[in-house]
N, C-alpha and C. Protein backbone atom coordinates (compact mmCIF):
# COMPACT_ATOMS: atom_id res chain seq x y z
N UNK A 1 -62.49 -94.60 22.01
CA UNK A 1 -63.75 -95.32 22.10
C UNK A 1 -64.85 -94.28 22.33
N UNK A 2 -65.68 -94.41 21.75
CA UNK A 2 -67.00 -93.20 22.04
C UNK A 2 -67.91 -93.54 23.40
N UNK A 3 -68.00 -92.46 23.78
CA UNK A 3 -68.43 -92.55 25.06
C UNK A 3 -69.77 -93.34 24.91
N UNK A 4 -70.57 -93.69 23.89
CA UNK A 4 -71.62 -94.61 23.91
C UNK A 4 -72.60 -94.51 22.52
N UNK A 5 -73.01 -95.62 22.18
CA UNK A 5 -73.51 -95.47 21.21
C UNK A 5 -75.26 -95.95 21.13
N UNK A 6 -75.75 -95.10 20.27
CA UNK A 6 -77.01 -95.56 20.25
C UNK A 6 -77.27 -96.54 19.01
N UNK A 7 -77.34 -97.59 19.27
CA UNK A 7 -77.12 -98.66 17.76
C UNK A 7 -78.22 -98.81 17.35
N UNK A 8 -78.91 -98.25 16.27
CA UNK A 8 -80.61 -98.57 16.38
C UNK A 8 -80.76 -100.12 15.82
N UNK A 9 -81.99 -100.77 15.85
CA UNK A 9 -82.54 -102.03 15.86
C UNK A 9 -82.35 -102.54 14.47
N UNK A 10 -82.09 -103.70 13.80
CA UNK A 10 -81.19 -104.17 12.57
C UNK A 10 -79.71 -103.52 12.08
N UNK A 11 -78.95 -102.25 12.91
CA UNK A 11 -78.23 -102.00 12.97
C UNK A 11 -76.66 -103.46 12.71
N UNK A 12 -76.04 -103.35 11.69
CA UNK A 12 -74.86 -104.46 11.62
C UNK A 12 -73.98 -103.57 11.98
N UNK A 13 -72.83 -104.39 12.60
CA UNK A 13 -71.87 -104.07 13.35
C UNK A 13 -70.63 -104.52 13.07
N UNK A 14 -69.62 -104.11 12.24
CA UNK A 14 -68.52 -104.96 11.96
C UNK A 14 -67.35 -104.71 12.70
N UNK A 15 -66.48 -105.72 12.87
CA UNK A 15 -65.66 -105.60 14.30
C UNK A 15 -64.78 -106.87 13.50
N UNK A 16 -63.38 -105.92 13.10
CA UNK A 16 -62.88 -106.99 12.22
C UNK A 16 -61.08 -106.09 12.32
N UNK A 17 -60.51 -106.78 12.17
CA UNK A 17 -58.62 -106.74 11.62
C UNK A 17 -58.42 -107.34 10.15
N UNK A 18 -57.10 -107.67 10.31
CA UNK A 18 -56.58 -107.76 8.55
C UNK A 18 -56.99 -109.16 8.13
N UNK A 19 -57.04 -110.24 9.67
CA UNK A 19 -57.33 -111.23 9.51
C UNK A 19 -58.80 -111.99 9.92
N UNK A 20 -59.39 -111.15 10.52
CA UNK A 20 -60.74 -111.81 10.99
C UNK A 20 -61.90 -110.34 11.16
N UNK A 21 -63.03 -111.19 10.82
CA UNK A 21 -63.95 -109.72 11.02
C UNK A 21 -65.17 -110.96 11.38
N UNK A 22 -65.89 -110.18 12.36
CA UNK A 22 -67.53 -110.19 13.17
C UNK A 22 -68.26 -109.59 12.43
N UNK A 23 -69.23 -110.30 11.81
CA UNK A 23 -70.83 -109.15 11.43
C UNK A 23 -71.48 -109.19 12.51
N UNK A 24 -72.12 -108.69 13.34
CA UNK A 24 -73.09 -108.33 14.19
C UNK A 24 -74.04 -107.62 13.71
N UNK A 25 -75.74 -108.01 13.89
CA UNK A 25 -76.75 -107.45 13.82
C UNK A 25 -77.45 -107.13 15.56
N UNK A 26 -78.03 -105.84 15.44
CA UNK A 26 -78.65 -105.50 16.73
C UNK A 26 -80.35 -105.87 16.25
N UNK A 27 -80.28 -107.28 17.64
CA UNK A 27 -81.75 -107.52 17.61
C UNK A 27 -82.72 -106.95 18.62
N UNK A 28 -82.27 -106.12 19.37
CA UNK A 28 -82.12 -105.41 20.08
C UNK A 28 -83.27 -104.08 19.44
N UNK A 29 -82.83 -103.17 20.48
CA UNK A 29 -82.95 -101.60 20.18
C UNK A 29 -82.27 -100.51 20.90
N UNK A 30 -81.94 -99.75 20.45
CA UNK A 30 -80.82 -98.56 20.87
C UNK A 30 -80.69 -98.97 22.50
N UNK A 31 -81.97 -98.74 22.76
CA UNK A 31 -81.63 -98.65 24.03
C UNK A 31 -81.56 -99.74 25.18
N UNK A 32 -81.72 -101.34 24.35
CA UNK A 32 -81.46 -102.23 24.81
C UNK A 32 -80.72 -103.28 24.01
N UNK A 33 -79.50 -102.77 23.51
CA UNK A 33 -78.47 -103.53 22.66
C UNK A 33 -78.73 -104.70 22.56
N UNK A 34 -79.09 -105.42 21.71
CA UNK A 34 -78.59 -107.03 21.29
C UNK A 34 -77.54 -107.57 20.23
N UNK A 35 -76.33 -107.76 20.41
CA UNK A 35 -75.72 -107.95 19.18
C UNK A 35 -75.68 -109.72 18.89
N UNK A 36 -76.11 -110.09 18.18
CA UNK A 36 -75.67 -111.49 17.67
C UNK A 36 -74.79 -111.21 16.79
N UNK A 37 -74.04 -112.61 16.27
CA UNK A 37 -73.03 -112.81 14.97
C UNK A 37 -74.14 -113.55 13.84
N UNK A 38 -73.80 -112.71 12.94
CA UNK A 38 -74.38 -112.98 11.60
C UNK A 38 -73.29 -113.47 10.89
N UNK A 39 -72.04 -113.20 10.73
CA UNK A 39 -70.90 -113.51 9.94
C UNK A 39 -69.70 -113.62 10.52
N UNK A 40 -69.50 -114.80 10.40
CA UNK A 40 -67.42 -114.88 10.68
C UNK A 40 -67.20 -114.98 9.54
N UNK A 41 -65.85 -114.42 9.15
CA UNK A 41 -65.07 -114.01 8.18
C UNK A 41 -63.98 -114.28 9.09
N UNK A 42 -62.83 -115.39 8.17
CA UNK A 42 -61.10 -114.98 8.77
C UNK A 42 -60.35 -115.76 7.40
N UNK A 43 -59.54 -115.15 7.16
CA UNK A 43 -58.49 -115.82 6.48
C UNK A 43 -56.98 -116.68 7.13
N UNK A 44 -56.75 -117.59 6.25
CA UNK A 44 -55.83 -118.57 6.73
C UNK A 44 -54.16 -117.85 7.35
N UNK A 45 -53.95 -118.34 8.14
CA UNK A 45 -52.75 -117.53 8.74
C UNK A 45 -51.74 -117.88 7.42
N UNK A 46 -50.82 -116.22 7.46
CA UNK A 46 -50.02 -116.88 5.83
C UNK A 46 -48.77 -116.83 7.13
N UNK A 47 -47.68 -117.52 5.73
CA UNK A 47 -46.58 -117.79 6.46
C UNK A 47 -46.04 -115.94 6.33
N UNK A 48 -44.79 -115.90 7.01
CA UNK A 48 -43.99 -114.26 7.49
C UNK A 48 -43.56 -113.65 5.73
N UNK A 49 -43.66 -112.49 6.09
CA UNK A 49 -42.95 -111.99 4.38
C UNK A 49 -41.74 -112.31 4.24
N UNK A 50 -40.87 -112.94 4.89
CA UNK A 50 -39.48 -113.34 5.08
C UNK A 50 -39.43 -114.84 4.48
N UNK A 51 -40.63 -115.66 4.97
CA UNK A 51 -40.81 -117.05 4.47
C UNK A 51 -41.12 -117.01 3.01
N UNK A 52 -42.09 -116.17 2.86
CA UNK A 52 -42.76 -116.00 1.55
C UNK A 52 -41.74 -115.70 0.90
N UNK A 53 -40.72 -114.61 0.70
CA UNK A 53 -39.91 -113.93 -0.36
C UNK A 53 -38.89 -114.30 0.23
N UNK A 54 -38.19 -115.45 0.56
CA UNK A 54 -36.86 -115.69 0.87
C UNK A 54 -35.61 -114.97 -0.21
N UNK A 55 -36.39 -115.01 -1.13
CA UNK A 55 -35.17 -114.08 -1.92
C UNK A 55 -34.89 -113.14 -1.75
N UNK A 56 -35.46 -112.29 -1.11
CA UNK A 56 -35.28 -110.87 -1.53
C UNK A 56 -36.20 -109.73 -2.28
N UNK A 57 -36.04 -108.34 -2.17
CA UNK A 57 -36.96 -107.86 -3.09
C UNK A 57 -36.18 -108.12 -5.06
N UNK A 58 -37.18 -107.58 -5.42
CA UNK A 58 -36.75 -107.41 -6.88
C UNK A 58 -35.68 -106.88 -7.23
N UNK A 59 -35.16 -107.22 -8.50
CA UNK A 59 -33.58 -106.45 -9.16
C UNK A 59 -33.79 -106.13 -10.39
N UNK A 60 -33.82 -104.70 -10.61
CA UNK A 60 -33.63 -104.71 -12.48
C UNK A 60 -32.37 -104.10 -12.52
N UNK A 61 -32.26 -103.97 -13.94
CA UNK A 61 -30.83 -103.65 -14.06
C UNK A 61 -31.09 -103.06 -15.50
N UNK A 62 -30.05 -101.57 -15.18
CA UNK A 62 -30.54 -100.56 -16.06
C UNK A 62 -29.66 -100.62 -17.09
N UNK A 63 -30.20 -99.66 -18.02
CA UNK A 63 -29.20 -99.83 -19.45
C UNK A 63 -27.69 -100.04 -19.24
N UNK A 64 -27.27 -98.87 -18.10
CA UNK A 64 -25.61 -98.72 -18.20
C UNK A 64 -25.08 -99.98 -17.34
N UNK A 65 -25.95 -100.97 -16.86
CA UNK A 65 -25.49 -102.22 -16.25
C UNK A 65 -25.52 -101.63 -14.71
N UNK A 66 -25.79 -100.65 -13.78
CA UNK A 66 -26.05 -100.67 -12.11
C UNK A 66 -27.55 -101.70 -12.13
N UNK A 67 -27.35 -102.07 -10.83
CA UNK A 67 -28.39 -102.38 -10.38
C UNK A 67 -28.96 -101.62 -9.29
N UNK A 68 -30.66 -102.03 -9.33
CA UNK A 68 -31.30 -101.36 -8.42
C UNK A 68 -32.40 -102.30 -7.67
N UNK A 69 -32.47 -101.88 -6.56
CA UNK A 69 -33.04 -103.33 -5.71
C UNK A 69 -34.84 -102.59 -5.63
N UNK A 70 -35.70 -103.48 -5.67
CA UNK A 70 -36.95 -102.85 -5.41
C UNK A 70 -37.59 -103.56 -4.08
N UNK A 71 -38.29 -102.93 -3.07
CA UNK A 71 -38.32 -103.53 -1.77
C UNK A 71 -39.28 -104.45 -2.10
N UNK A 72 -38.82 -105.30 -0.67
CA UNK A 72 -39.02 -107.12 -0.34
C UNK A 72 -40.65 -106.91 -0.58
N UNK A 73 -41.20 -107.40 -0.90
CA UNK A 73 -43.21 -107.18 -1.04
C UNK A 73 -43.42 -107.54 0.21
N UNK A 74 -44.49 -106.93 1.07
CA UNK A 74 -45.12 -107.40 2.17
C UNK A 74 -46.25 -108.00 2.10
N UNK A 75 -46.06 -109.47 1.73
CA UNK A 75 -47.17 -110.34 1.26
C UNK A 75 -48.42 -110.02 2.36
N UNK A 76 -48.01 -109.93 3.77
CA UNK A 76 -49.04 -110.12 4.80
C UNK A 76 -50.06 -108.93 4.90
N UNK A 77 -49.45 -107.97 4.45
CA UNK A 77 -49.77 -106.21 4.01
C UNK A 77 -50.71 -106.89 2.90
N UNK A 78 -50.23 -107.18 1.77
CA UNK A 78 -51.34 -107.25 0.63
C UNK A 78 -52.76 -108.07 0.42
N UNK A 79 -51.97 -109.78 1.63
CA UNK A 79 -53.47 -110.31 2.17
C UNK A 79 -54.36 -109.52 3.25
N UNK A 80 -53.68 -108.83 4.07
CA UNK A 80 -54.85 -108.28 4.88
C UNK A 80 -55.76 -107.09 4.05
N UNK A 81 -55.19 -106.08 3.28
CA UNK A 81 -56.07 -105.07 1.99
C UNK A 81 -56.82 -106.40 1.24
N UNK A 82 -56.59 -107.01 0.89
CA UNK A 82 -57.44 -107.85 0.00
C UNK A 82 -58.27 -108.60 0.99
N UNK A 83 -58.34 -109.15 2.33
CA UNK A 83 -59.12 -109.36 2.83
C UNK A 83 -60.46 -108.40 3.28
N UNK A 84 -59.38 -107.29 3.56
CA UNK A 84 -60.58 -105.89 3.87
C UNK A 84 -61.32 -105.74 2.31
N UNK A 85 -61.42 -105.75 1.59
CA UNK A 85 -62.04 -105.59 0.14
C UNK A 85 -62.53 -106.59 -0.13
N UNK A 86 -62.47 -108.00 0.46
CA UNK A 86 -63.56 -109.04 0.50
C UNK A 86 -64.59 -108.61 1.67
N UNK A 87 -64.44 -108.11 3.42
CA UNK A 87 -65.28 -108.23 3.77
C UNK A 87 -65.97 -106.99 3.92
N UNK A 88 -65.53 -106.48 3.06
CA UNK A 88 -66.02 -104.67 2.27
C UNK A 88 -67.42 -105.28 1.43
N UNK A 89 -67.19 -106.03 0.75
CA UNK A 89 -68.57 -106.67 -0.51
C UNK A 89 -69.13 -107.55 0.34
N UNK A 90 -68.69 -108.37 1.42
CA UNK A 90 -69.65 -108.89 2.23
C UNK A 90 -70.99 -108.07 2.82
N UNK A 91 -70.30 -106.97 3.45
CA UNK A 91 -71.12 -106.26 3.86
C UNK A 91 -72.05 -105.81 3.01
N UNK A 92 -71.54 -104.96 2.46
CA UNK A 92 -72.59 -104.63 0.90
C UNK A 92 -73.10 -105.47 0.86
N UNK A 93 -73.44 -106.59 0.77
CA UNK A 93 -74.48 -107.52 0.18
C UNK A 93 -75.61 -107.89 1.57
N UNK A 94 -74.46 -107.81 2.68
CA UNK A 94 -75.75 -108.14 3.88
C UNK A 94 -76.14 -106.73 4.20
N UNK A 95 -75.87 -105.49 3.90
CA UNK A 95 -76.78 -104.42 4.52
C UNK A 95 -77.46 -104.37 3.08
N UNK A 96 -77.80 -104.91 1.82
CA UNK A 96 -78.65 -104.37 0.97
C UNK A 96 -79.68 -105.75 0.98
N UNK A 97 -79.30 -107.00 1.70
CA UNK A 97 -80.04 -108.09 1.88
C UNK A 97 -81.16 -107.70 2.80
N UNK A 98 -80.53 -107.11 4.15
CA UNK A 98 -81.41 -107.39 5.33
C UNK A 98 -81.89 -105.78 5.61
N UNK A 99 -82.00 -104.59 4.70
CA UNK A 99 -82.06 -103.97 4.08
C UNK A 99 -82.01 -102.92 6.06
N UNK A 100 -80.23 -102.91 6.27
CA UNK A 100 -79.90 -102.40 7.12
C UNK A 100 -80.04 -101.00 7.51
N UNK A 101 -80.73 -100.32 8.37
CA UNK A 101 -80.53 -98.70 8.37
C UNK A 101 -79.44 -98.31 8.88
N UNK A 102 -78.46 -98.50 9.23
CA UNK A 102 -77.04 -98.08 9.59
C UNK A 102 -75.87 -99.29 9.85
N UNK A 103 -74.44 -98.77 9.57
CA UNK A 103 -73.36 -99.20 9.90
C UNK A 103 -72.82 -99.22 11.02
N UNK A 104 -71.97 -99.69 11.80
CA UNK A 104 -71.19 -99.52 12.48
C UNK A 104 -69.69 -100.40 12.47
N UNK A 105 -68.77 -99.76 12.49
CA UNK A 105 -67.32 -100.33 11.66
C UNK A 105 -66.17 -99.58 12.85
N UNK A 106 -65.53 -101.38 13.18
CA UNK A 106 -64.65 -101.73 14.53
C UNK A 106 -63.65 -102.27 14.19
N UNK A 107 -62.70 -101.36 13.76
CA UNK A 107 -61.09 -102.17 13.45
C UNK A 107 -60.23 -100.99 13.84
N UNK A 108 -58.82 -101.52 14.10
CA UNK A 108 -57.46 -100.72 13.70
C UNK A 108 -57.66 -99.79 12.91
N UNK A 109 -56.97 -98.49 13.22
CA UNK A 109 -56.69 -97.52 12.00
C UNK A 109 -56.47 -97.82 10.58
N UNK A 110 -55.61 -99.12 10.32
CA UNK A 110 -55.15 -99.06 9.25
C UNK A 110 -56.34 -99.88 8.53
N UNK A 111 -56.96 -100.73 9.46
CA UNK A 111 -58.09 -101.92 8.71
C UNK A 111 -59.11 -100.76 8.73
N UNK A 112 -59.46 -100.00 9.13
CA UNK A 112 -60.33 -98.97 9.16
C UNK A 112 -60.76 -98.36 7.74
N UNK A 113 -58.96 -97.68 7.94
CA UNK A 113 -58.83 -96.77 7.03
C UNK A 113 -59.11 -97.84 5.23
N UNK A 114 -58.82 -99.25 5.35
CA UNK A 114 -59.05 -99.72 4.22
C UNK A 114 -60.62 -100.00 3.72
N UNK A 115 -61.11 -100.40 5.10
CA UNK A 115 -62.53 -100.75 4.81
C UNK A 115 -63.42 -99.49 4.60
N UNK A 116 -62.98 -98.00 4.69
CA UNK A 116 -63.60 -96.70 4.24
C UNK A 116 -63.51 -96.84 2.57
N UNK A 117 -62.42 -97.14 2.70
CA UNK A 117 -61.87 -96.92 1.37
C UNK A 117 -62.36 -97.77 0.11
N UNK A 118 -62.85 -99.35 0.59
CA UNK A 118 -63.28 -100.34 0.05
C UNK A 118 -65.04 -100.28 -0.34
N UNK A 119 -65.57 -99.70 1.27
CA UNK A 119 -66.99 -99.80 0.81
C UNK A 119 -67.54 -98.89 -0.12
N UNK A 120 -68.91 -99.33 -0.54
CA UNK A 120 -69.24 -98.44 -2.09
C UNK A 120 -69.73 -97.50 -0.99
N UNK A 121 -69.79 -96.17 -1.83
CA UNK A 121 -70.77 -95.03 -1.35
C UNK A 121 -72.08 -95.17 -0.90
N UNK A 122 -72.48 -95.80 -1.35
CA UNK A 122 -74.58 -95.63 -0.71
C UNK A 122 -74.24 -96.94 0.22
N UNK A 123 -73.29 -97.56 0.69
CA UNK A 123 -72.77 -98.25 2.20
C UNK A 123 -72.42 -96.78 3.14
N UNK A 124 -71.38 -96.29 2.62
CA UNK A 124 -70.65 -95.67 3.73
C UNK A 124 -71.93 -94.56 3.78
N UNK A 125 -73.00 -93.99 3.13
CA UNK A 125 -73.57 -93.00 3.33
C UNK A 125 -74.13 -93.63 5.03
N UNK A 126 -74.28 -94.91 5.36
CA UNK A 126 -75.07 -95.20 6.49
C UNK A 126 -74.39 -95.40 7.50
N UNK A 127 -73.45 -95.17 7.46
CA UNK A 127 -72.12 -95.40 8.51
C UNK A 127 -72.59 -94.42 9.59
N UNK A 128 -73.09 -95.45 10.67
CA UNK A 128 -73.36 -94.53 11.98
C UNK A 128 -71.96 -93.74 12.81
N UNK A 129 -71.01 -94.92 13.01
CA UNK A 129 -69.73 -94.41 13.67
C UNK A 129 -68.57 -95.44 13.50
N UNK A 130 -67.63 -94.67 13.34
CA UNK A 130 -66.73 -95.86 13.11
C UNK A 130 -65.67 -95.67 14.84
N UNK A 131 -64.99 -96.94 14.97
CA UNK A 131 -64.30 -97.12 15.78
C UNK A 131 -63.18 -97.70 15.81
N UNK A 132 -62.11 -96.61 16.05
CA UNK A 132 -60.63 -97.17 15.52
C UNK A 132 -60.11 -97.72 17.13
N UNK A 133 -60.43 -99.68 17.04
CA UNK A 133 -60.07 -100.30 18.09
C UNK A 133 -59.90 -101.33 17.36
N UNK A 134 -58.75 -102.30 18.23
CA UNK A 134 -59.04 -103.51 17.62
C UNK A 134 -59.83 -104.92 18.88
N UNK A 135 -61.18 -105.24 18.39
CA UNK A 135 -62.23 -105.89 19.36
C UNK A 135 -62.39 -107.32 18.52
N UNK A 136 -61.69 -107.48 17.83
CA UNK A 136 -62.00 -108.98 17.37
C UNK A 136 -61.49 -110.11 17.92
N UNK A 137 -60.82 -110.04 19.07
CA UNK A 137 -60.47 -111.13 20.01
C UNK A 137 -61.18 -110.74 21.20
N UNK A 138 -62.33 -109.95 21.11
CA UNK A 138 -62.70 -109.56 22.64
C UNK A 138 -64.27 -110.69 22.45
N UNK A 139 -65.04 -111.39 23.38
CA UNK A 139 -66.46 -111.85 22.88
C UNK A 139 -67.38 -111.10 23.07
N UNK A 140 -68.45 -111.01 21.94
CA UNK A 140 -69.87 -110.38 21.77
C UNK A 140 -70.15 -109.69 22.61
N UNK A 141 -70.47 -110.36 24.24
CA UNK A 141 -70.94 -109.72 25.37
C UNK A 141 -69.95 -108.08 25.78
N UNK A 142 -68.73 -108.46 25.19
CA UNK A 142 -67.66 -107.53 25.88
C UNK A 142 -67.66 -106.26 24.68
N UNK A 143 -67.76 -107.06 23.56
CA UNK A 143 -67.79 -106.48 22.03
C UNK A 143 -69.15 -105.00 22.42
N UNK A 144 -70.13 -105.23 23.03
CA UNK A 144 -71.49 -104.48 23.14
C UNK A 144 -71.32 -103.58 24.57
N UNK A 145 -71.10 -104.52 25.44
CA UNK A 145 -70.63 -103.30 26.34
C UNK A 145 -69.80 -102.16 26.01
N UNK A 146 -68.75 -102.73 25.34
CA UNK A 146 -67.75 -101.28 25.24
C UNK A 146 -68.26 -100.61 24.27
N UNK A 147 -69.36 -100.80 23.79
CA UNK A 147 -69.67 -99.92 22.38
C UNK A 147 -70.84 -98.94 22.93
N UNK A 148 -72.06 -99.81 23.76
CA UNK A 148 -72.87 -99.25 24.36
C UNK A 148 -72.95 -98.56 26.05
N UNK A 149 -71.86 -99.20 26.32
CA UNK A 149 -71.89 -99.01 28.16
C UNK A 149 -71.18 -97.54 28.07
């Protein structure tokens, strides 16, 4: 967690996992944080990759007749990347709407590492700091303290 941040004023704030993400705008100013929610984002709980693919992974079977097994798909893996790449273009559209001067981006390593990967370039050029935590079950009030306190 960074020892404190200076969030300047229209600053959005995203604070999100595989399944739910916070937009936050600072109505505020650096030095007197306000975060409201501008956006909930969550997707529907899926059932386990075990429910989903009760079969098994894939089987082909090669010319000389062996078979070869290809692993079970991790459906829950592929909705949470595809969720991060929906609220990847969300953003994009609300920092070029409310014509944001910086980012700030609050997930897990791995939701992190997708939503770097997802946003366009002239987004991430404004990326104040990112923060590999996961704060999307924490509320607003608690969400700003730990970012600013």
């Amino acid at each position: 967690m960074p020892e404190s941040l200076m969030i300047p004023k229209d600053c959005i704030v995203v604070v999100g996992d595989g399944r739910k993400a916070l937009v936050l705008r600072n109505h505020g100013n650096p030095l007197a944080c306000d975060l409201r929610v501008e956006e909930v984002f969550s997707t529907a709980a899926d059932p386990s990759t075990t429910e989903q693919g009760a079969e098994g992974g894939a089987r082909a079977v090669k010319i000389d007749g062996r078979r070869s097994g290809g692993g079970q798909t991790d459906w829950r893996e592929l909705s949470e990347q595809s969720f991060a790449k929906d609220v990847a273009r969300a953003v994009e559209g609300l920092v070029e709407e409310r014509g944001a001067p910086a980012l700030v981006v609050v997930a897990p390593p791995k939701t992190l590492a997708e939503l770097r990967r997802d946003l366009a370039p002239k987004v991430r050029q404004i990326v104040l700091a990112e923060v590999a935590k996961d704060l999307t079950g924490h509320p607003v009030a608690e969400i700003q303290r730990l970012l600013v306190d």
